[in-house]
C-alpha atoms as a PDB file:
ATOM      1  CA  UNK A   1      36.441 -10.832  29.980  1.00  0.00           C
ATOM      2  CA  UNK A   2      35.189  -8.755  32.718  1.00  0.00           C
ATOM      3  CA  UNK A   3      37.281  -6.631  34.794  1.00  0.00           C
ATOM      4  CA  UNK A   4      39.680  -6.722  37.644  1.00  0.00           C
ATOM      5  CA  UNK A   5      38.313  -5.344  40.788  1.00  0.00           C
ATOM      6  CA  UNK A   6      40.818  -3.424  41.158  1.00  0.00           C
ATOM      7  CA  UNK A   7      40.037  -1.048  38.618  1.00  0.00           C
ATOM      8  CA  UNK A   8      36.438  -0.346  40.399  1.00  0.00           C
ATOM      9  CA  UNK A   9      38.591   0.891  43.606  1.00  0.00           C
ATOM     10  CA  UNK A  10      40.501   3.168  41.719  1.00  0.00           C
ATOM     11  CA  UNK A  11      37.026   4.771  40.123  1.00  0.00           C
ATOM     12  CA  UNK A  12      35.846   4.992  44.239  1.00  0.00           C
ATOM     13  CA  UNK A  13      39.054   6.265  45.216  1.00  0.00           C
ATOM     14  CA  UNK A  14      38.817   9.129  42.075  1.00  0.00           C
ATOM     15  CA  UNK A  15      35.414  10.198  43.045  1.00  0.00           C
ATOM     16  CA  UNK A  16      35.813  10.485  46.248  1.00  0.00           C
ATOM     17  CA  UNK A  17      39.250  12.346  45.179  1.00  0.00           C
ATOM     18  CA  UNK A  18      37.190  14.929  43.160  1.00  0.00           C
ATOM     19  CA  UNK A  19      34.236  15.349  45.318  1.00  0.00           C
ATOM     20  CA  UNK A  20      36.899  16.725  47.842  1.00  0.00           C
ATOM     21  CA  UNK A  21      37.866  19.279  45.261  1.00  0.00           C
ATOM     22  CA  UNK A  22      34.661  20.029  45.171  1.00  0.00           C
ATOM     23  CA  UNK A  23      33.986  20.773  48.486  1.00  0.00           C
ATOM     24  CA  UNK A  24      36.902  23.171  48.472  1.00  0.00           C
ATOM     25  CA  UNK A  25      35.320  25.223  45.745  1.00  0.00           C
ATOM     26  CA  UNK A  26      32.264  25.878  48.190  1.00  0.00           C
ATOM     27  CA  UNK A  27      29.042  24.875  49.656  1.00  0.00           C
ATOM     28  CA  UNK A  28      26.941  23.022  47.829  1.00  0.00           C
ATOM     29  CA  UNK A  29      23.748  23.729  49.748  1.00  0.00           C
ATOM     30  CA  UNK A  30      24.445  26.835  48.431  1.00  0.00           C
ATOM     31  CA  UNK A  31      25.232  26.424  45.031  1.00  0.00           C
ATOM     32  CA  UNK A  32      23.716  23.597  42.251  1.00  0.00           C
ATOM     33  CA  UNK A  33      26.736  23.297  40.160  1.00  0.00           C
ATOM     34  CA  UNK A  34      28.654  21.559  42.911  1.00  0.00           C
ATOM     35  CA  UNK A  35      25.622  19.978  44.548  1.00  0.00           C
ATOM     36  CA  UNK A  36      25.098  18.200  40.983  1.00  0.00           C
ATOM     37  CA  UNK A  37      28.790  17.505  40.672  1.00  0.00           C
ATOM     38  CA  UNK A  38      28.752  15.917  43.587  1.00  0.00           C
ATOM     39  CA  UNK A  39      26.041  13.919  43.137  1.00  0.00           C
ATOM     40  CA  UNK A  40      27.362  12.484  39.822  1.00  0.00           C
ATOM     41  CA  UNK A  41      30.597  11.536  41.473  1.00  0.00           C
ATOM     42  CA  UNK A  42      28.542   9.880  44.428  1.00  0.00           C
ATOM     43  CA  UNK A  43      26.697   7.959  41.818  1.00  0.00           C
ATOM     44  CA  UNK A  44      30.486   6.761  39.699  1.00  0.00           C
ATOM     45  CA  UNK A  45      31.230   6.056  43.332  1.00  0.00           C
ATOM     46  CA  UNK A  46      27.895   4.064  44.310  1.00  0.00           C
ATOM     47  CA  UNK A  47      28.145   2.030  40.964  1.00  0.00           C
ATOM     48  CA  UNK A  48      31.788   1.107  41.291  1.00  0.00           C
ATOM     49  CA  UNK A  49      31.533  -0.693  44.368  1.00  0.00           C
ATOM     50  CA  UNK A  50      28.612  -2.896  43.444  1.00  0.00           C
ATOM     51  CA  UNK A  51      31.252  -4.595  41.069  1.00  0.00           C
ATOM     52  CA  UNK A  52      33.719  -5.136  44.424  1.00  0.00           C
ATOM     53  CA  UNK A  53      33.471  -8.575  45.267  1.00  0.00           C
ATOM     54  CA  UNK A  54      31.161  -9.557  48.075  1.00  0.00           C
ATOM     55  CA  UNK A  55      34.284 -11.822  49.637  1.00  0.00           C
ATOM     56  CA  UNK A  56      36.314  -8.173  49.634  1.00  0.00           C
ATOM     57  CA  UNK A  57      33.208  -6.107  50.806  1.00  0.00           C
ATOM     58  CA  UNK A  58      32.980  -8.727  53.927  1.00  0.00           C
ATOM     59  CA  UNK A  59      36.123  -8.041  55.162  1.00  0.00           C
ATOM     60  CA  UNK A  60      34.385  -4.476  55.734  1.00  0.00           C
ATOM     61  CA  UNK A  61      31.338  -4.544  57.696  1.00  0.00           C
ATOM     62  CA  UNK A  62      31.361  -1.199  59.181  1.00  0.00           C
ATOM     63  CA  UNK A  63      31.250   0.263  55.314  1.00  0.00           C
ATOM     64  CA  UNK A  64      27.306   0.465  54.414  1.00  0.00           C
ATOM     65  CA  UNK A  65      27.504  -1.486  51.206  1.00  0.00           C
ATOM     66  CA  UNK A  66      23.902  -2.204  50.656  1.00  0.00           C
ATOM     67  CA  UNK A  67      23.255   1.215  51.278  1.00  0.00           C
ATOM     68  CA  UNK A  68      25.356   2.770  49.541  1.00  0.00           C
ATOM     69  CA  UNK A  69      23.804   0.400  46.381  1.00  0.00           C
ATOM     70  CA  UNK A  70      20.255   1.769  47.833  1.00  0.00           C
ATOM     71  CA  UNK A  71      21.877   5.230  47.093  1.00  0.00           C
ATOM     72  CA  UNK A  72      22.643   4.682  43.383  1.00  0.00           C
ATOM     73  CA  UNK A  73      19.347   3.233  42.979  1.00  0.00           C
ATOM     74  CA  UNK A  74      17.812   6.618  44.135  1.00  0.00           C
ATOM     75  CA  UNK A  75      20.239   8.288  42.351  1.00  0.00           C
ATOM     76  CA  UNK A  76      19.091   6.350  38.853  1.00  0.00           C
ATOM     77  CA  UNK A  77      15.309   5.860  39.290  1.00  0.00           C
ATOM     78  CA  UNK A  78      14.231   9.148  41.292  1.00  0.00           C
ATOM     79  CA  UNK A  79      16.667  11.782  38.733  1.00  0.00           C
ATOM     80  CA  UNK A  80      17.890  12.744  41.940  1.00  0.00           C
ATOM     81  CA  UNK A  81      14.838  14.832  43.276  1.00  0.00           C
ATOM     82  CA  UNK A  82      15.080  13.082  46.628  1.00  0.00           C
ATOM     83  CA  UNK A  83      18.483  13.789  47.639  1.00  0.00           C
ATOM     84  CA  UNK A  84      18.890  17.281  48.692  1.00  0.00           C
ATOM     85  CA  UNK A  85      21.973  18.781  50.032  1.00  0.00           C
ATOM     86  CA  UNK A  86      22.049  18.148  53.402  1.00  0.00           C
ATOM     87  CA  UNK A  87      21.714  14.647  53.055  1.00  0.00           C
ATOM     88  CA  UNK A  88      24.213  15.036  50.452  1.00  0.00           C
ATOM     89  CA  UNK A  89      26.503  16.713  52.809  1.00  0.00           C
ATOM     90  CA  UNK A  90      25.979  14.300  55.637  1.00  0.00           C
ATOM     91  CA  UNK A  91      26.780  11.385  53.184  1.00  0.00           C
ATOM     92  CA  UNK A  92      30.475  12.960  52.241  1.00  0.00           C
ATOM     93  CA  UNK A  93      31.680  14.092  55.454  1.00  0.00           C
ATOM     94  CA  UNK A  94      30.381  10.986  57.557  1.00  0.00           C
ATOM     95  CA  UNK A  95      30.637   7.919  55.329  1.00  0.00           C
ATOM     96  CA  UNK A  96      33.080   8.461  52.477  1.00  0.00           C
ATOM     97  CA  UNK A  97      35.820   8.365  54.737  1.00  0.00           C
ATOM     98  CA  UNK A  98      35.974   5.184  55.836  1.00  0.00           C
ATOM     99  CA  UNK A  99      34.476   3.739  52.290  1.00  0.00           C
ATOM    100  CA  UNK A 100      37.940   5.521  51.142  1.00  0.00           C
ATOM    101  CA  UNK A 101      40.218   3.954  54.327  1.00  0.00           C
ATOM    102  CA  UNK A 102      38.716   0.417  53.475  1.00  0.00           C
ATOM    103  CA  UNK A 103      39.209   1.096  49.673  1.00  0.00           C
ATOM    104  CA  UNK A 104      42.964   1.808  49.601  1.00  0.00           C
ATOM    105  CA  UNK A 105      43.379  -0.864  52.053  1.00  0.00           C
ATOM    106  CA  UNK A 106      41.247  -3.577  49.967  1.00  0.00           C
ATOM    107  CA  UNK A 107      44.285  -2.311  47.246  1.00  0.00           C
ATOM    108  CA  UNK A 108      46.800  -1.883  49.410  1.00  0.00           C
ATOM    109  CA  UNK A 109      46.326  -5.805  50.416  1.00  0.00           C
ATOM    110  CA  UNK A 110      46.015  -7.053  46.970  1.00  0.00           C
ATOM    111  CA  UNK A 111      49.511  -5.395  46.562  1.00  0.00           C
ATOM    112  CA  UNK A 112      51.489  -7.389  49.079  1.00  0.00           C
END
């Protein structure tokens, strides 16, 4: 029996959860622990929602699904050497946002 999408939310919604508590520990252009950290949770994150359903993910347009996929894939296949910190950066403070609005709501509907 596979499982419930709902438990892949909750592993998006954690990572995003704990790459915010990593941000608050400092800047990760400036420092590889939490540049690596970050990119681990970004790949939990990237792998959890390619189990989401596709009828759930097209409720979301504005959220960069394939992309995000894309980014595992880098992630996986290129150890990483491609994504440096400013990219990084720009990933966290411009798209996790919304992936983490459209998240809780995707949950927050399956609730009602």
């Amino acid at each position: 029996m596979s499982k419930q999408w709902q438990v892949y939310t909750h592993h998006v919604v954690d990572s995003i959860e704990k790459i915010a508590c990593i941000q608050f520990r400092g800047d990760l252009a400036n420092d590889e622990v939490l540049h690596d950290a970050t990119l681990r949770n970004l790949q939990t994150m990237a792998e959890a929602t390619q189990r989401l359903p596709e009828h759930l993910k097209a409720q979301y347009p504005h959220i960069y699904w394939n992309e995000i996929s894309g980014f595992r894939n880098i992630f996986v296949h290129n150890d990483l050497g491609d994504i440096g910190p400013i990219t990084v950066s720009r990933v966290v403070h411009h798209h996790l946002p919304p992936l983490l609005e459209s998240v809780e709501e995707m949950l927050q509907l399956d609730s009602e």
